[in-house]
C-alpha atoms as a PDB file:
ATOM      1  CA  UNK A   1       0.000   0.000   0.000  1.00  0.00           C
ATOM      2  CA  UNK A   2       2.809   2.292   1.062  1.00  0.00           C
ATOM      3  CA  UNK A   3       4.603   1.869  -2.661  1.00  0.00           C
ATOM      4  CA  UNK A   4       1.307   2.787  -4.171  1.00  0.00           C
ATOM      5  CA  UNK A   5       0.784   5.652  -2.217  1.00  0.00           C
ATOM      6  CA  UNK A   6       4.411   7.036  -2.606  1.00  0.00           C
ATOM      7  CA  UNK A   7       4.472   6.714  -6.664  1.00  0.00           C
ATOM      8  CA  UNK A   8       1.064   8.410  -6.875  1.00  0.00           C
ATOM      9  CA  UNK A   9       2.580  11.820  -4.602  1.00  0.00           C
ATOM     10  CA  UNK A  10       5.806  11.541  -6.523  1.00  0.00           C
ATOM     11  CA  UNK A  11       3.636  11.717  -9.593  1.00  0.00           C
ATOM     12  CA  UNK A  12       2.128  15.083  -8.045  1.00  0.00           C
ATOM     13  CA  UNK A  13       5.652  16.440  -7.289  1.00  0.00           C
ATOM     14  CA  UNK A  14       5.886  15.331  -3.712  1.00  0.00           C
ATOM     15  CA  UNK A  15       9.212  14.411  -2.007  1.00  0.00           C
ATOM     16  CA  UNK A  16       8.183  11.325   0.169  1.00  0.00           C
ATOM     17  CA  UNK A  17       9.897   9.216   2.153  1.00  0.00           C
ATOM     18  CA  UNK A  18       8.977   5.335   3.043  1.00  0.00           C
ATOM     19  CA  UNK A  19      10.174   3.404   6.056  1.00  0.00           C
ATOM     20  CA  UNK A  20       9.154   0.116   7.249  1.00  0.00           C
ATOM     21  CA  UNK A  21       9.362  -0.016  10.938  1.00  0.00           C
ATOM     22  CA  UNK A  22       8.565   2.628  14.096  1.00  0.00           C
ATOM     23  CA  UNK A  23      11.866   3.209  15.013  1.00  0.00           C
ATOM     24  CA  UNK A  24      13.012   4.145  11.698  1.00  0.00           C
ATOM     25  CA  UNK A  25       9.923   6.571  11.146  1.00  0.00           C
ATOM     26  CA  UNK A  26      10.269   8.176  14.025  1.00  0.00           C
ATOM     27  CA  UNK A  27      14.524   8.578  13.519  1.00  0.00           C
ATOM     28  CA  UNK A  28      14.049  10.168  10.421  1.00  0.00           C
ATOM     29  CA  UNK A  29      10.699  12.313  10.865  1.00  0.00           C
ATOM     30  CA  UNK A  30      13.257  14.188  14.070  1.00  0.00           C
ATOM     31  CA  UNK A  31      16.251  14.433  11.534  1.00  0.00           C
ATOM     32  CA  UNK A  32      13.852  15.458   8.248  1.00  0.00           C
ATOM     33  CA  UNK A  33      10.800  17.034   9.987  1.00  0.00           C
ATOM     34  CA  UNK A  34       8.582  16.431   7.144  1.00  0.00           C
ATOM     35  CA  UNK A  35       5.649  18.462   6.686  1.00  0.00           C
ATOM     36  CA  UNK A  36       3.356  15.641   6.581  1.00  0.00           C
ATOM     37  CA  UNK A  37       3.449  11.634   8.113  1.00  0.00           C
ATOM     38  CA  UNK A  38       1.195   9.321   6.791  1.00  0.00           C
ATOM     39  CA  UNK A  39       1.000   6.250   9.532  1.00  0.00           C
ATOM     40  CA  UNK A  40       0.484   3.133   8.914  1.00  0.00           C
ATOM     41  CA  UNK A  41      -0.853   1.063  12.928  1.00  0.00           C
ATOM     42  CA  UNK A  42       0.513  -2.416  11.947  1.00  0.00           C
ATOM     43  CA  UNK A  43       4.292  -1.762  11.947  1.00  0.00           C
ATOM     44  CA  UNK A  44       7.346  -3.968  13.625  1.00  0.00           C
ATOM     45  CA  UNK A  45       8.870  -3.162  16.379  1.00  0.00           C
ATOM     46  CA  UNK A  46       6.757  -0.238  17.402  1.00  0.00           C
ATOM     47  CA  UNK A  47       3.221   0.151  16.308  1.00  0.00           C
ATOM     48  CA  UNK A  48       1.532   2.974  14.536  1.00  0.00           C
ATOM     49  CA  UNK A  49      -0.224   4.669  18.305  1.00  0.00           C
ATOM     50  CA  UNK A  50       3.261   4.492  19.700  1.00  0.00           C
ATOM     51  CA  UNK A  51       5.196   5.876  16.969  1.00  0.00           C
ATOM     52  CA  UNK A  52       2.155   8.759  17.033  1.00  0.00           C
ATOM     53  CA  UNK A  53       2.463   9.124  21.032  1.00  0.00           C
ATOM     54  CA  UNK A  54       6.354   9.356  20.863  1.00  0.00           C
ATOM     55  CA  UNK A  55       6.171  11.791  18.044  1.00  0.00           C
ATOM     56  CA  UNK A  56       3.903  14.197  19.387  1.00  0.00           C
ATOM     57  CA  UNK A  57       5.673  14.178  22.951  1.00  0.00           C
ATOM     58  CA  UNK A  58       9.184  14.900  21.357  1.00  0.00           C
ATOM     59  CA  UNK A  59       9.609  19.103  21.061  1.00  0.00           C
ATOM     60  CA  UNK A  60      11.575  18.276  17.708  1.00  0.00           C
ATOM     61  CA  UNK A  61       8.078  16.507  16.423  1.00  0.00           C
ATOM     62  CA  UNK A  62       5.060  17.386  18.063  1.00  0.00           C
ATOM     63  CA  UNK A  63       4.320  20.147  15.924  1.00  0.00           C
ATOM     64  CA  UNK A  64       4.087  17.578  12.651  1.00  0.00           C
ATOM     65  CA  UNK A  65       0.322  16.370  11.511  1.00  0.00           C
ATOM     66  CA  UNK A  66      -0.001  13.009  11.300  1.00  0.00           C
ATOM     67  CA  UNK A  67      -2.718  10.981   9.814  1.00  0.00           C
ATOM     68  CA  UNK A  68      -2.967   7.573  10.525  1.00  0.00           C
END
């Protein structure tokens, strides 16, 4: 679902990024602060509600919409 989603932006002229687990997503939204983070809930290692709770309580994140 993710690779459709991505080509279909990329199409439109948006930059996106894909990672497949929490921890990743949550590394590089600090380090890229995207504008937007489209969450998937069924994710290894961390699910989607954490990633979204440890996102919005980091300063360097909270401030990013999510939709999941």
């Amino acid at each position: 679902f993710a690779g459709s989603v991505s080509r279909r932006l990329a199409r439109s002229g948006i930059t996106v990024d894909v990672v497949e687990d929490g921890n990743r997503g949550c590394e590089l939204a600090v380090q890229t602060k995207p504008d937007l983070i489209l969450l998937t809930i069924e994710l290894p290692q961390m699910n989607g509600f954490l990633v979204c709770k440890k996102l919005k309580k980091a300063p360097e994140s909270s401030a990013i919409p999510i939709i999941i």
